[in-house]
N, C-alpha and C. Protein backbone atom coordinates (compact mmCIF):
# COMPACT_ATOMS: atom_id res chain seq x y z
N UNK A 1 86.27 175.93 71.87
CA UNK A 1 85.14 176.59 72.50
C UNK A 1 84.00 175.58 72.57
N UNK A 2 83.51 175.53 73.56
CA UNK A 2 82.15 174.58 73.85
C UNK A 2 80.85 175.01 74.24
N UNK A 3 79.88 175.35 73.14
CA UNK A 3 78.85 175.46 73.44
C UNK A 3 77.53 174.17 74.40
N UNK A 4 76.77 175.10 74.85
CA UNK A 4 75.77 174.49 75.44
C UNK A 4 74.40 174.23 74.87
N UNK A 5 73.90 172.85 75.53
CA UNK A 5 72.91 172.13 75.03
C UNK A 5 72.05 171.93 75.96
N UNK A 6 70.78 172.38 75.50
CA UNK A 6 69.33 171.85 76.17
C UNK A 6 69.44 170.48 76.95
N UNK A 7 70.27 169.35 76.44
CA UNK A 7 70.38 168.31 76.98
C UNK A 7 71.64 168.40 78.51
N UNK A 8 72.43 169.33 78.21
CA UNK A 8 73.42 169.84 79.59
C UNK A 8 74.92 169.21 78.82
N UNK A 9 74.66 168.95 77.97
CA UNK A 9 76.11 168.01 77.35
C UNK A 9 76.28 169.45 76.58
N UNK A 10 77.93 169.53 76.38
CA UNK A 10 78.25 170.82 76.05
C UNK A 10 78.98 170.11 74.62
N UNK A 11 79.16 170.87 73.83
CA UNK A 11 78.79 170.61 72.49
C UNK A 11 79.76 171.57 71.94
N UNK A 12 81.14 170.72 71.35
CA UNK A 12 81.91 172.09 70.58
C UNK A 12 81.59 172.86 69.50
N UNK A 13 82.32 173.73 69.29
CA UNK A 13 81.63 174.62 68.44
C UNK A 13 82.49 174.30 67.05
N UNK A 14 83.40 173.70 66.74
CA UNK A 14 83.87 172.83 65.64
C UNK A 14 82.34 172.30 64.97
N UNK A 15 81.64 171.44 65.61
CA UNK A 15 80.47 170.80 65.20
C UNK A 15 79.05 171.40 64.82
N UNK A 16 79.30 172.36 65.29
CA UNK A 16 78.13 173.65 65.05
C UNK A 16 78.45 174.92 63.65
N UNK A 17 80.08 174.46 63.76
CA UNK A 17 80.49 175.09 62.22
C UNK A 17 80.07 174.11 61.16
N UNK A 18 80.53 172.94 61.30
CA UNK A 18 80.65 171.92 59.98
C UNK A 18 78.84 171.79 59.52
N UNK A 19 78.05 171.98 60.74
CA UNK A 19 76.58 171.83 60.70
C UNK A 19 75.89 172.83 59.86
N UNK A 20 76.49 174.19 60.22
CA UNK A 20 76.30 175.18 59.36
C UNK A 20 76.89 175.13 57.68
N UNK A 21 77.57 174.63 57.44
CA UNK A 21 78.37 174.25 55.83
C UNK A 21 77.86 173.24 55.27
N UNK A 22 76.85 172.26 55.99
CA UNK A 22 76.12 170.70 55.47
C UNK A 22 74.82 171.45 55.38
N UNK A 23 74.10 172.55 55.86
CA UNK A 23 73.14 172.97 56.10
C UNK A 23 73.07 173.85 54.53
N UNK A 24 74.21 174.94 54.24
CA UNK A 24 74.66 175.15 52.62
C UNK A 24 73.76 174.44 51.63
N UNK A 25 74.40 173.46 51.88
CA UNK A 25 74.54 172.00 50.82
C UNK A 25 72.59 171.55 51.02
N UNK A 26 71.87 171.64 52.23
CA UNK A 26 70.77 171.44 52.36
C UNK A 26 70.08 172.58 51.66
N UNK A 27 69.92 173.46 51.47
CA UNK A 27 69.65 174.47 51.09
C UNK A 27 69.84 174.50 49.19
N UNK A 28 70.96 174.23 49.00
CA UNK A 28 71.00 174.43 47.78
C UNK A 28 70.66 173.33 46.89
N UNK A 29 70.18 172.14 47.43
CA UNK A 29 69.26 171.01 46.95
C UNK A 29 68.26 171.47 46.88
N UNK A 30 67.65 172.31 47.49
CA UNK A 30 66.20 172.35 47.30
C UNK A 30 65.96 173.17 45.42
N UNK A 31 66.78 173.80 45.31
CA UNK A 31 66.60 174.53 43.44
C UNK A 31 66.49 173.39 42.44
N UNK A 32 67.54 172.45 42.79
CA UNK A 32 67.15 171.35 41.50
C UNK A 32 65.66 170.32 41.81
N UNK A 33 65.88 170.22 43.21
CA UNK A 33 64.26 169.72 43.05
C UNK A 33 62.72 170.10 42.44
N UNK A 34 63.57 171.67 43.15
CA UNK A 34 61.58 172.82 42.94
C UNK A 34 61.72 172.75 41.47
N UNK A 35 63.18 172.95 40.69
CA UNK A 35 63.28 172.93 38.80
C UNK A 35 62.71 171.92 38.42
N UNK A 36 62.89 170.92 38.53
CA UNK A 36 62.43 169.21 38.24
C UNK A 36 60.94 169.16 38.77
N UNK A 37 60.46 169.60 39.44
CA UNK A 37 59.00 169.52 40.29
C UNK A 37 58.58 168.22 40.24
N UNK A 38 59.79 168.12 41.19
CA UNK A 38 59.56 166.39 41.64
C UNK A 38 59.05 166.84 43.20
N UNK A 39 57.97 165.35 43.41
CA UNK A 39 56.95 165.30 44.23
C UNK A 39 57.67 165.13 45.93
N UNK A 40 58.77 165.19 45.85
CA UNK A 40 59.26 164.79 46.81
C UNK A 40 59.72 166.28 47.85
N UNK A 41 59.70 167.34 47.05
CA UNK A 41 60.23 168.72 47.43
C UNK A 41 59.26 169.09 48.90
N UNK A 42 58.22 169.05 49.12
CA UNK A 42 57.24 168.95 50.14
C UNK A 42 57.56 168.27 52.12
N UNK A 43 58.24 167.46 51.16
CA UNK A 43 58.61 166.43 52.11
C UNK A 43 60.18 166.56 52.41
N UNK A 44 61.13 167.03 51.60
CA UNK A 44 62.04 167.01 51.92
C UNK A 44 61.80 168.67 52.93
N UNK A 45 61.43 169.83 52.32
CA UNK A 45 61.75 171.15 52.79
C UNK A 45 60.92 170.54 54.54
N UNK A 46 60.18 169.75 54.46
CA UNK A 46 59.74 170.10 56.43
C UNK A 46 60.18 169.13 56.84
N UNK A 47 60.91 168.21 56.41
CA UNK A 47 61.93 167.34 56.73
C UNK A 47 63.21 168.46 57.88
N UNK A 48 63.71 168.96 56.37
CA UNK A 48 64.70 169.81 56.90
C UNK A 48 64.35 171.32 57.91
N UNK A 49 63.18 171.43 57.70
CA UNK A 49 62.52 172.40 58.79
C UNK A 49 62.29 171.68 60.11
N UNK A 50 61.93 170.18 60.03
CA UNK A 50 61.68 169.90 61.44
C UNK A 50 63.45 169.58 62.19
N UNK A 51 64.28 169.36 61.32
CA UNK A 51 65.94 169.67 61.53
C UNK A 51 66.05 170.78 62.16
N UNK A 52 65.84 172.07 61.46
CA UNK A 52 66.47 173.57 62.17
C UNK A 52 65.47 173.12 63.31
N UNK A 53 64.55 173.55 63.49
CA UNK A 53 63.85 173.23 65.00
C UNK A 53 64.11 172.58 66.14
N UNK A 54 64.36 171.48 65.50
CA UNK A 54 65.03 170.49 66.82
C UNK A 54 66.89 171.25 67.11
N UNK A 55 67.15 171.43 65.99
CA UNK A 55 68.52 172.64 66.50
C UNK A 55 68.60 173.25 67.42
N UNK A 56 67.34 174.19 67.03
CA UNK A 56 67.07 175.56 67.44
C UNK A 56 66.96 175.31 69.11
N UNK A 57 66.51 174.29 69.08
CA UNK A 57 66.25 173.87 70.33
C UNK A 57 66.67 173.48 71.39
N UNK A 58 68.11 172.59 70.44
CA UNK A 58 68.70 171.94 71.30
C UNK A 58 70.17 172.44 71.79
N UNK A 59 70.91 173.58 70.70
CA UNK A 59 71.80 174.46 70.94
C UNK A 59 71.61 175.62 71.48
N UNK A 60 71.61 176.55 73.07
CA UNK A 60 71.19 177.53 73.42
C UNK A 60 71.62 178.56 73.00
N UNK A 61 72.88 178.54 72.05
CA UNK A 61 73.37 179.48 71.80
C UNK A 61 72.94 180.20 70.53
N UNK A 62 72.19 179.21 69.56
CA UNK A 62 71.16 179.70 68.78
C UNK A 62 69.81 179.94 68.90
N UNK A 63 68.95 179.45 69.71
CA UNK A 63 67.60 179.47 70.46
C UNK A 63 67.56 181.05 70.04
N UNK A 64 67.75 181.61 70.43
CA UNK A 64 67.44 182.97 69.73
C UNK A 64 67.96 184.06 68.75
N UNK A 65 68.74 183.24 68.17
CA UNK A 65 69.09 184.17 67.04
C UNK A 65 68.44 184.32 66.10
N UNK A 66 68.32 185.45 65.92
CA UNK A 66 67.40 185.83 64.70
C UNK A 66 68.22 185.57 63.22
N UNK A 67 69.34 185.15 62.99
CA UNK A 67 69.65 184.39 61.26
C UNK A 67 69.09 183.16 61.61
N UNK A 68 69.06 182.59 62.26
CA UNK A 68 68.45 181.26 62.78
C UNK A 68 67.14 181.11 62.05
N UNK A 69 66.64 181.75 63.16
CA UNK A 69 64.80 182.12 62.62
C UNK A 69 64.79 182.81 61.02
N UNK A 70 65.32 183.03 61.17
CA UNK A 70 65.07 183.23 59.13
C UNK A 70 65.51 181.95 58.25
N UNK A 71 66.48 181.25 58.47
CA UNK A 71 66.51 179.87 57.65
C UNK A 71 64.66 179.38 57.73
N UNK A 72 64.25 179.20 59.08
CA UNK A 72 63.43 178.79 59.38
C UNK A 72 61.95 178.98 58.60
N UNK A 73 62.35 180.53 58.51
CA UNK A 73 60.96 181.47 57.74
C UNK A 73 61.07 181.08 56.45
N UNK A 74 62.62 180.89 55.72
CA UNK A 74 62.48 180.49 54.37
C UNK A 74 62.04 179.57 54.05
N UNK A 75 62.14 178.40 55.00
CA UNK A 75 61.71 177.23 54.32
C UNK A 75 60.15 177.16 54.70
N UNK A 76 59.69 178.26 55.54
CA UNK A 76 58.19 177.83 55.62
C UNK A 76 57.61 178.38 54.52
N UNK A 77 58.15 180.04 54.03
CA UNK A 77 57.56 180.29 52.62
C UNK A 77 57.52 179.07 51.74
N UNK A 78 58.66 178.52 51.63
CA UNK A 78 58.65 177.41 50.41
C UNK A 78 57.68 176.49 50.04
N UNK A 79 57.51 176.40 51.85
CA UNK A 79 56.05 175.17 52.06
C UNK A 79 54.72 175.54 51.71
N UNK A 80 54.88 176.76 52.43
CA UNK A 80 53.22 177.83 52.08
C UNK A 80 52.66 178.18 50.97
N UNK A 81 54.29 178.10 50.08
CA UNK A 81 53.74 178.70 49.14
C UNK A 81 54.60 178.07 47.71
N UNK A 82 53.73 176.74 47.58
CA UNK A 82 54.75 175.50 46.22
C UNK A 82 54.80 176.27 45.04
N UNK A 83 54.36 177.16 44.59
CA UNK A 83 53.95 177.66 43.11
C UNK A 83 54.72 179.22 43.35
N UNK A 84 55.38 178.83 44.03
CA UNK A 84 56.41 180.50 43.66
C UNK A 84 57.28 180.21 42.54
N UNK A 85 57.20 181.30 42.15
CA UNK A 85 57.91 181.73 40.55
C UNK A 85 59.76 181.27 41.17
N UNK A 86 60.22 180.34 40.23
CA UNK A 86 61.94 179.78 40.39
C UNK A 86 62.44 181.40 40.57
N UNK A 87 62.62 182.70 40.02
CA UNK A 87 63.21 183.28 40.66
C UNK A 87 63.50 183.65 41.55
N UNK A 88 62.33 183.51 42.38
CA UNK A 88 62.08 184.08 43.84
C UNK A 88 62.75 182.96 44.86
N UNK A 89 62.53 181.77 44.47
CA UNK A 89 63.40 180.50 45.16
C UNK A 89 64.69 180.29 45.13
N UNK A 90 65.40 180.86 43.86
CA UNK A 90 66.53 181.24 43.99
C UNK A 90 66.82 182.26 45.03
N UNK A 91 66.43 183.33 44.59
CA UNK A 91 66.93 184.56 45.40
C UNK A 91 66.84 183.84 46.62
N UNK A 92 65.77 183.31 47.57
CA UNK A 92 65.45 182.74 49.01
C UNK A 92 66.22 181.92 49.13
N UNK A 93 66.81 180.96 48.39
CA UNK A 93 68.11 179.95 48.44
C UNK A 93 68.94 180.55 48.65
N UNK A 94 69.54 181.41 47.73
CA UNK A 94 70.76 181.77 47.91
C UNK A 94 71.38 182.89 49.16
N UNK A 95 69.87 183.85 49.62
CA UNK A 95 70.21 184.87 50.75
C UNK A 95 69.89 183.43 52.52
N UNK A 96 69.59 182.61 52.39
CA UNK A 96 69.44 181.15 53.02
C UNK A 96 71.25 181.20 53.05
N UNK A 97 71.72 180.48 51.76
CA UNK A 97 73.06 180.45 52.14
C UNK A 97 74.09 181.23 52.57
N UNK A 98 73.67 182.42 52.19
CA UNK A 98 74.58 183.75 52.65
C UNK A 98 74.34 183.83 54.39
N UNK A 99 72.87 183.58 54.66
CA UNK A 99 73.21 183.23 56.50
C UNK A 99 73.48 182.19 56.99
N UNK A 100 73.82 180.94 56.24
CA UNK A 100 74.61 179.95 56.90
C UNK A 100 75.88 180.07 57.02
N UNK A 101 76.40 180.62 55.76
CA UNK A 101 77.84 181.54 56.37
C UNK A 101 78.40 182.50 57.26
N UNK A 102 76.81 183.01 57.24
CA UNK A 102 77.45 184.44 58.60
C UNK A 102 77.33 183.77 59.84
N UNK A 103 76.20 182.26 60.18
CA UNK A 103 75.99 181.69 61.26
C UNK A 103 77.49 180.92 61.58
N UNK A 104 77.88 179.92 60.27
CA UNK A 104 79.32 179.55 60.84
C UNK A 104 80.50 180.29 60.79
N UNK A 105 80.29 181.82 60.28
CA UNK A 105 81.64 182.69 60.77
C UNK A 105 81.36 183.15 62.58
N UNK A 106 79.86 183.18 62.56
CA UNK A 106 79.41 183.95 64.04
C UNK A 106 79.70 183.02 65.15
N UNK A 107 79.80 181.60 64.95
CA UNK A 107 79.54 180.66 65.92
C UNK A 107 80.96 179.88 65.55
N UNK A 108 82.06 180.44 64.51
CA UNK A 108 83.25 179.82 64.11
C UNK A 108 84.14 179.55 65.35
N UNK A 109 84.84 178.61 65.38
CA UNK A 109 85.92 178.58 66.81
C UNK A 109 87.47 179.44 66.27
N UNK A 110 87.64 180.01 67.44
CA UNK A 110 89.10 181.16 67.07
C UNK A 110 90.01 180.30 66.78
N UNK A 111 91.38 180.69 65.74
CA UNK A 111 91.91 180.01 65.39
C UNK A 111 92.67 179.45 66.08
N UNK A 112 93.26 179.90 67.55
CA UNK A 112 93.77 179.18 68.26
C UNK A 112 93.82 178.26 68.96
N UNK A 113 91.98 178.23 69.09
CA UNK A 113 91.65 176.44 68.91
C UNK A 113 91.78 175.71 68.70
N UNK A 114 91.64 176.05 67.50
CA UNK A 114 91.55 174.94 66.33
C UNK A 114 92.93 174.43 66.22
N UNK A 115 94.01 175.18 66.36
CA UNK A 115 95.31 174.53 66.79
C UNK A 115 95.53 173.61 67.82
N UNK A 116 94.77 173.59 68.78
CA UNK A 116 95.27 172.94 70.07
C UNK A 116 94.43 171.33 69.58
């Protein structure tokens, strides 16, 4: 299956899964940083916010999805707001990763694809 791109280059959807499962892994870095309150957490979270954006942007098939826009919202709480209590960053991490999974089951290629 080949999704479409802002740029007109069509873009499989193999690559939009694996993006969603590295995105996981982005997400769940951010707990040992905010634990450690190392100075670098600031910079990494709008790092990876100016990432979903340029995504968001450049895959039409997410441009408006609303799990999309919530990765998005989490990491702006994070920014807005450095002195949230670690529980609450967990919980926002981890419901973060629970929609990167529903994004790469939603945007997954059928298995008969993936055979060919």
């Amino acid at each position: 299956m080949m999704l479409q791109t802002k740029a007109g280059v069509p873009m499989d959807a193999k690559i939009l899964s694996n993006y969603f499962r590295t995105l996981i892994n982005h997400f769940f870095k951010i707990l040992p940083i905010w634990e450690s309150g190392e100075g670098s957490l600031s910079i990494y979270m709008k790092s990876l916010q100016a990432e979903l954006l340029g995504c968001k942007e450049l895959i039409e098939a997410i441009h408006k999805d609303p799990l999309f826009l919530s990765l998005i919202a989490i990491l702006q709480y994070f920014i807005d707001n450095p002195s949230c209590e670690i529980a609450i960053v967990k919980r926002e991490v981890f419901r973060a990763i629970s929609i990167c999974n529903k994004l790469k089951t939603k945007y997954a290629v059928p298995s008969e694809e993936v055979t060919q």
